[in-house]
Protein backbone atom coordinates (compact mmCIF):
# COMPACT_ATOMS: atom_id res chain seq x y z
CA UNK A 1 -6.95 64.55 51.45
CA UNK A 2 -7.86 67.81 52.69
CA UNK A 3 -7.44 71.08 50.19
CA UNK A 4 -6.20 74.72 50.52
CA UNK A 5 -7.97 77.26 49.34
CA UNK A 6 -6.33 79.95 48.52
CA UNK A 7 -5.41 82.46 45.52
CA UNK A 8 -1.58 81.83 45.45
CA UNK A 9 -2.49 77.94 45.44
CA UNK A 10 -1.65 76.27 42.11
CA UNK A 11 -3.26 72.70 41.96
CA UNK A 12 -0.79 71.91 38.83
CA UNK A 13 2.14 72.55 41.47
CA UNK A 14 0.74 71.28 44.31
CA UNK A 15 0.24 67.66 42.62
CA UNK A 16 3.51 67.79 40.59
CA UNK A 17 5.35 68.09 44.52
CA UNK A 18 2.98 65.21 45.94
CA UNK A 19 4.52 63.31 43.28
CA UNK A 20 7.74 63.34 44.59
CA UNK A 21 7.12 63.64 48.36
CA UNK A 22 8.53 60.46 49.39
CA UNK A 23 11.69 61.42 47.49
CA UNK A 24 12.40 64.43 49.69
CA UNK A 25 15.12 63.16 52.09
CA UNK A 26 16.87 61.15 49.45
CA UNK A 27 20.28 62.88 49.03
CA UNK A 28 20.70 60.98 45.94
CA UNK A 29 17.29 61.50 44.26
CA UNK A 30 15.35 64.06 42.51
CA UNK A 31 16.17 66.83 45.36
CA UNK A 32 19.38 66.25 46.38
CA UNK A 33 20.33 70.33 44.48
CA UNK A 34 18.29 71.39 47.76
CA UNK A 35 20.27 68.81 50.25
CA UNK A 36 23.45 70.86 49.14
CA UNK A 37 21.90 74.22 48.80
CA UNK A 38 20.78 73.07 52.19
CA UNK A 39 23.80 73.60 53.90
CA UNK A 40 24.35 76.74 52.51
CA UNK A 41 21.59 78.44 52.92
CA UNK A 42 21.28 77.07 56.68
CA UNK A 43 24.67 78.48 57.32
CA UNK A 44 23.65 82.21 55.91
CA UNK A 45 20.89 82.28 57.30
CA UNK A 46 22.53 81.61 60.95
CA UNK A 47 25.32 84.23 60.19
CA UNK A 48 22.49 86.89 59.41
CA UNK A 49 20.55 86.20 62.56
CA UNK A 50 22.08 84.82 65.20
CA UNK A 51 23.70 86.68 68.09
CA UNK A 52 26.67 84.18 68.32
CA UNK A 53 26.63 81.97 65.42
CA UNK A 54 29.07 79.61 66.93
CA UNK A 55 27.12 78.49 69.56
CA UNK A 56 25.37 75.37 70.47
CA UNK A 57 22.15 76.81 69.70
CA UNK A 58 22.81 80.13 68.04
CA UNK A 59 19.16 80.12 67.07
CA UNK A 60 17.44 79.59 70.68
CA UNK A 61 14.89 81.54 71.69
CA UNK A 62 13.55 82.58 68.06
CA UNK A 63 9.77 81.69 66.62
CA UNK A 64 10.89 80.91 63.28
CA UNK A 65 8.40 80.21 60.34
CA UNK A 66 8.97 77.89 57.30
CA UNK A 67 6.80 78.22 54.53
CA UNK A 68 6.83 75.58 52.21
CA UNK A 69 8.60 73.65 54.25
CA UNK A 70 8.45 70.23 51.86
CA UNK A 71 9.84 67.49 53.42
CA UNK A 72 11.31 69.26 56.33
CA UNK A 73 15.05 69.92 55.04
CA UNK A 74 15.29 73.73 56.31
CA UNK A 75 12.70 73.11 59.08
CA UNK A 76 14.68 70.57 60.68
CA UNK A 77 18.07 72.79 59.86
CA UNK A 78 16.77 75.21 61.92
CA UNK A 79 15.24 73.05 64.79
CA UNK A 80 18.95 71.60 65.32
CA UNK A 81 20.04 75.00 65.62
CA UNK A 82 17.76 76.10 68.45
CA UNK A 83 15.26 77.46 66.93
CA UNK A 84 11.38 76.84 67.90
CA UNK A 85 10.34 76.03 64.39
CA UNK A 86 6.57 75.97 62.42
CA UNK A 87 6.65 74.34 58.85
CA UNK A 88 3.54 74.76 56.54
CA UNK A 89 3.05 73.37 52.78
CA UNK A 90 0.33 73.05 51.14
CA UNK A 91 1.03 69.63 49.93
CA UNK A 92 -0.50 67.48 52.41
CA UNK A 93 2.20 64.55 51.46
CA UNK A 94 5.30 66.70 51.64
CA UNK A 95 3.43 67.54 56.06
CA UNK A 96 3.19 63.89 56.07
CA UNK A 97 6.91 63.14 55.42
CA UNK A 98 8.48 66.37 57.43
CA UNK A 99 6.35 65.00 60.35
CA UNK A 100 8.01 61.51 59.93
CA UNK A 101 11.08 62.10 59.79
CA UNK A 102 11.34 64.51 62.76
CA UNK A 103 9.51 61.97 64.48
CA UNK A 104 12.72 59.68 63.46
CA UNK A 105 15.39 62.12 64.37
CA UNK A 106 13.80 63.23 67.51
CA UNK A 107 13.10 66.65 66.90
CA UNK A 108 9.93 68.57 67.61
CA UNK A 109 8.97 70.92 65.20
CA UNK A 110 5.01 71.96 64.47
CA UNK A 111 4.23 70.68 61.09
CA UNK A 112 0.98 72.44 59.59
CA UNK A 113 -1.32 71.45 56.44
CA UNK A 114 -1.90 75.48 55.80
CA UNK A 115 -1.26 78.37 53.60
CA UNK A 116 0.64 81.39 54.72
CA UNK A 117 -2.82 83.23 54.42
CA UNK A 118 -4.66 81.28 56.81
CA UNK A 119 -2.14 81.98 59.52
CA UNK A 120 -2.03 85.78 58.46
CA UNK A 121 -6.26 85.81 58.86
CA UNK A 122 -5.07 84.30 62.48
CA UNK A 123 -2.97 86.98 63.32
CA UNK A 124 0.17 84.43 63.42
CA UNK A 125 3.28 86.01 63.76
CA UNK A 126 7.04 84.93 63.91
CA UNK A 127 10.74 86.57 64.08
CA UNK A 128 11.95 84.73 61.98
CA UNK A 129 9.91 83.76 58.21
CA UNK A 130 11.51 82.06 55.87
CA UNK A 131 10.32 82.06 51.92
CA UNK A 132 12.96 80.23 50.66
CA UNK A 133 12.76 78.68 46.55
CA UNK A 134 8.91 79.64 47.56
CA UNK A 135 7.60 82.30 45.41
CA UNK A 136 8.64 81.30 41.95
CA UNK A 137 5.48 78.35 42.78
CA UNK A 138 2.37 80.45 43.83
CA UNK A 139 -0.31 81.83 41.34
CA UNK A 140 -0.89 84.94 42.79
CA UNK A 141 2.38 86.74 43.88
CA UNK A 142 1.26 90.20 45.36
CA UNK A 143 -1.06 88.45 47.49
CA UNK A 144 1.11 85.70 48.70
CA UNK A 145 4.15 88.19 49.60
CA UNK A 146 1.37 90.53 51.46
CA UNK A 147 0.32 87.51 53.25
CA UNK A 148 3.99 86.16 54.16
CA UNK A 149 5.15 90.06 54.94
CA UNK A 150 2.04 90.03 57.80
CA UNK A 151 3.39 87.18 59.23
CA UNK A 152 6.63 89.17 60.41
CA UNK A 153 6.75 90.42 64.05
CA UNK A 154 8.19 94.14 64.55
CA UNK A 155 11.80 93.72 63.80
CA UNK A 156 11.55 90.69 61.92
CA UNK A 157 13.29 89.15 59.36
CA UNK A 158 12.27 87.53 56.38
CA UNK A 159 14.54 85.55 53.90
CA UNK A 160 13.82 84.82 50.15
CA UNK A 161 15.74 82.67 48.08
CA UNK A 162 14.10 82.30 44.25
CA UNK A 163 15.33 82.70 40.51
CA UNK A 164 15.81 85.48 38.11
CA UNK A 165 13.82 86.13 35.80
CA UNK A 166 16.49 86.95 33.19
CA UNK A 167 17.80 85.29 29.90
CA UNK A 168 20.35 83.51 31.94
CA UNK A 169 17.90 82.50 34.25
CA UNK A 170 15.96 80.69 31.44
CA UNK A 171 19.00 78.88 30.31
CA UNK A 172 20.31 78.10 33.04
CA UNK A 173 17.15 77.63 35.66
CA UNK A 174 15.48 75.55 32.91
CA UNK A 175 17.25 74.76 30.09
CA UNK A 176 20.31 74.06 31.74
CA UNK A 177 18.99 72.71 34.99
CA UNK A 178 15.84 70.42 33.67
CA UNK A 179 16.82 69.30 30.48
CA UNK A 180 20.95 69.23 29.63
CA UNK A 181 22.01 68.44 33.39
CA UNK A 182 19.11 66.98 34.94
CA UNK A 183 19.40 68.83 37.68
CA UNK A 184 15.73 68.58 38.49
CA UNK A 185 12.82 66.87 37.04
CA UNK A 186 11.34 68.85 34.27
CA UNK A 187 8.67 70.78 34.79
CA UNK A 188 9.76 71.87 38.16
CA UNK A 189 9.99 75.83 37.00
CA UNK A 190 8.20 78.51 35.06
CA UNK A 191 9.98 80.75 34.04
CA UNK A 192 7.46 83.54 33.92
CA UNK A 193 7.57 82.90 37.56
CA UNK A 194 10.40 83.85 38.04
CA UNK A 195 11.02 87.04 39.90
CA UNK A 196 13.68 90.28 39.34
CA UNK A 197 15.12 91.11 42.76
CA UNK A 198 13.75 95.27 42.40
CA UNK A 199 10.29 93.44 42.01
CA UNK A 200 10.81 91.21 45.21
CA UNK A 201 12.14 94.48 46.99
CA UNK A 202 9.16 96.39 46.36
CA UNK A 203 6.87 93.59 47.32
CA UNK A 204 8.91 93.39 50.24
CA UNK A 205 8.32 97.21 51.19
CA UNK A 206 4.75 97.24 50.60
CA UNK A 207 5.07 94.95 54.37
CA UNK A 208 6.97 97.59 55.39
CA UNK A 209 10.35 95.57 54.79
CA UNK A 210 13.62 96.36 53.80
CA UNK A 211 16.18 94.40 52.27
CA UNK A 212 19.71 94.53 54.33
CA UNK A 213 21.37 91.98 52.39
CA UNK A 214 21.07 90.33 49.03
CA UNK A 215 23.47 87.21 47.52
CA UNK A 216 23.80 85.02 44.61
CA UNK A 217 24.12 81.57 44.35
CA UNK A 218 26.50 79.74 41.85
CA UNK A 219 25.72 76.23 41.04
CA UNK A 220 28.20 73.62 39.95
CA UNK A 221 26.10 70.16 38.92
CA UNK A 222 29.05 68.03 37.61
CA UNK A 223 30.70 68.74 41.08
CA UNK A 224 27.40 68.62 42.92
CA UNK A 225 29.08 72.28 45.02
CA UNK A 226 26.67 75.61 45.54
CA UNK A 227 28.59 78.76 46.41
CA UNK A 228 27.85 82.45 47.28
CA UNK A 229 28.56 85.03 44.30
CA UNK A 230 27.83 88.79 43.80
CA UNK A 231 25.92 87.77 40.53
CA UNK A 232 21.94 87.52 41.26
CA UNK A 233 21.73 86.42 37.48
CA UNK A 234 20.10 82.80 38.12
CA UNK A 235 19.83 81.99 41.95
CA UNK A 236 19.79 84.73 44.21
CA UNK A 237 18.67 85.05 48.45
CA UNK A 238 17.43 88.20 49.94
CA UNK A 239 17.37 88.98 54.04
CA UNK A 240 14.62 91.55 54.54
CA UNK A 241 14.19 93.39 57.65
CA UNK A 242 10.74 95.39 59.41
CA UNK A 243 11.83 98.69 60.25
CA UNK A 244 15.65 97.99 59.26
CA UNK A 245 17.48 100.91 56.86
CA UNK A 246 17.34 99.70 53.41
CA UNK A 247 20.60 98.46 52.10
């Protein structure tokens, strides 16, 4: 097994996710929260982006990075929707299993054993990056966000999606979600990694990007339904813009 080095690489997360690689595309299992946030996320992100959302491929034409990526669930989203699609993790299982099942569904998409660093040090860069339930898992924050703001071509977008780091994120993020629900498996959150959206937004600017839109997200478990809300209490997403007038 090959290893990342890197500062915003926790080994404590990495092997709690190779755990449960092989679990990632079972709608039923441990992740199926991010098979239904799935859909809405995929569908928000289109709306944001795409010059006709309603088309075949409203996403064609766009270099679109996933970072993260898992088991391919976003990736593969946004490879259906046109979109010419690069998925790094730094779980070597989780590249493993997004390569496989793309493979299986027929759709090409360049998988990548790699940090958002390395690419940066390359001189990578994308119109599209998406940081999606992302940052709330690296060690070192400022230097992860400076690596994944690099990555974004002049006039760019980035999205983050992530958790509050507020009481109600505790009890609901954790307490609620790991332990009374069983949303997901314990352990899957910290909550002192959680982020406040100002602090995200002036991460964000320090790449020179500005946030044009910002949403919550309401979870129901016992009806297995995620909606959009004006409250970024618990979940929230964030589209980020280089060069765009700050919202």
């Amino acid at each position: 097994m090959t290893e990342i080095r890197s500062n915003s690489v926790d080994p404590d997360e990495v092997a709690f996710y190779t755990r449960l690689a092989d679990r990632w595309w079972d709608a039923e299992g441990p992740f199926w929260p991010l098979h239904v946030l799935n859909r809405l996320r995929s569908q928000w992100i289109v709306e944001r982006i795409a010059p006709d959302a309603s088309a075949p491929k409203p996403l064609a034409g766009m270099r679109m990075l996933d970072i993260g990526c898992g088991g391919g669930l976003l990736a593969e989203a946004m490879a259906r929707a046109g979109a010419d699609v690069t998925g790094i993790d730094v779980t070597e299982r989780n590249i493993a299993v997004a390569r496989n099942h793309a493979e299986r569904t027929g759709l090409s998409i360049d998988y990548r054993h790699d940090s958002a660093e390395a690419l940066a040090t390359a001189g990578a860069g994308f119109d599209v990056v998406l940081n999606m339930e992302v940052v709330e898992h690296v060690a070192d924050l400022e230097g992860f966000m400076a690596a994944a703001g690099a990555l974004v071509a002049p006039e760019g977008h980035m999205f983050v999606a992530t958790l509050n780091r507020t009481l109600a994120g505790f009890v609901i993020g954790i307490v609620g979600a790991e332990y009374v629900t069983r949303l997901l498996p314990r352990g899957t959150h910290q909550w002192s990694r959680f982020v406040r959206p100002e602090e995200l937004e002036q991460l964000l600017a320090r790449s020179d990007l500005s946030v044009v839109e910002r949403t919550g997200v309401r979870v129901n478990p016992w009806r297995r339904r995620m909606t959009l809300t004006r409250w970024l209490g618990v979940n929230y997403m964030v589209h980020a813009r280089r060069n765009a007038a700050s919202a």
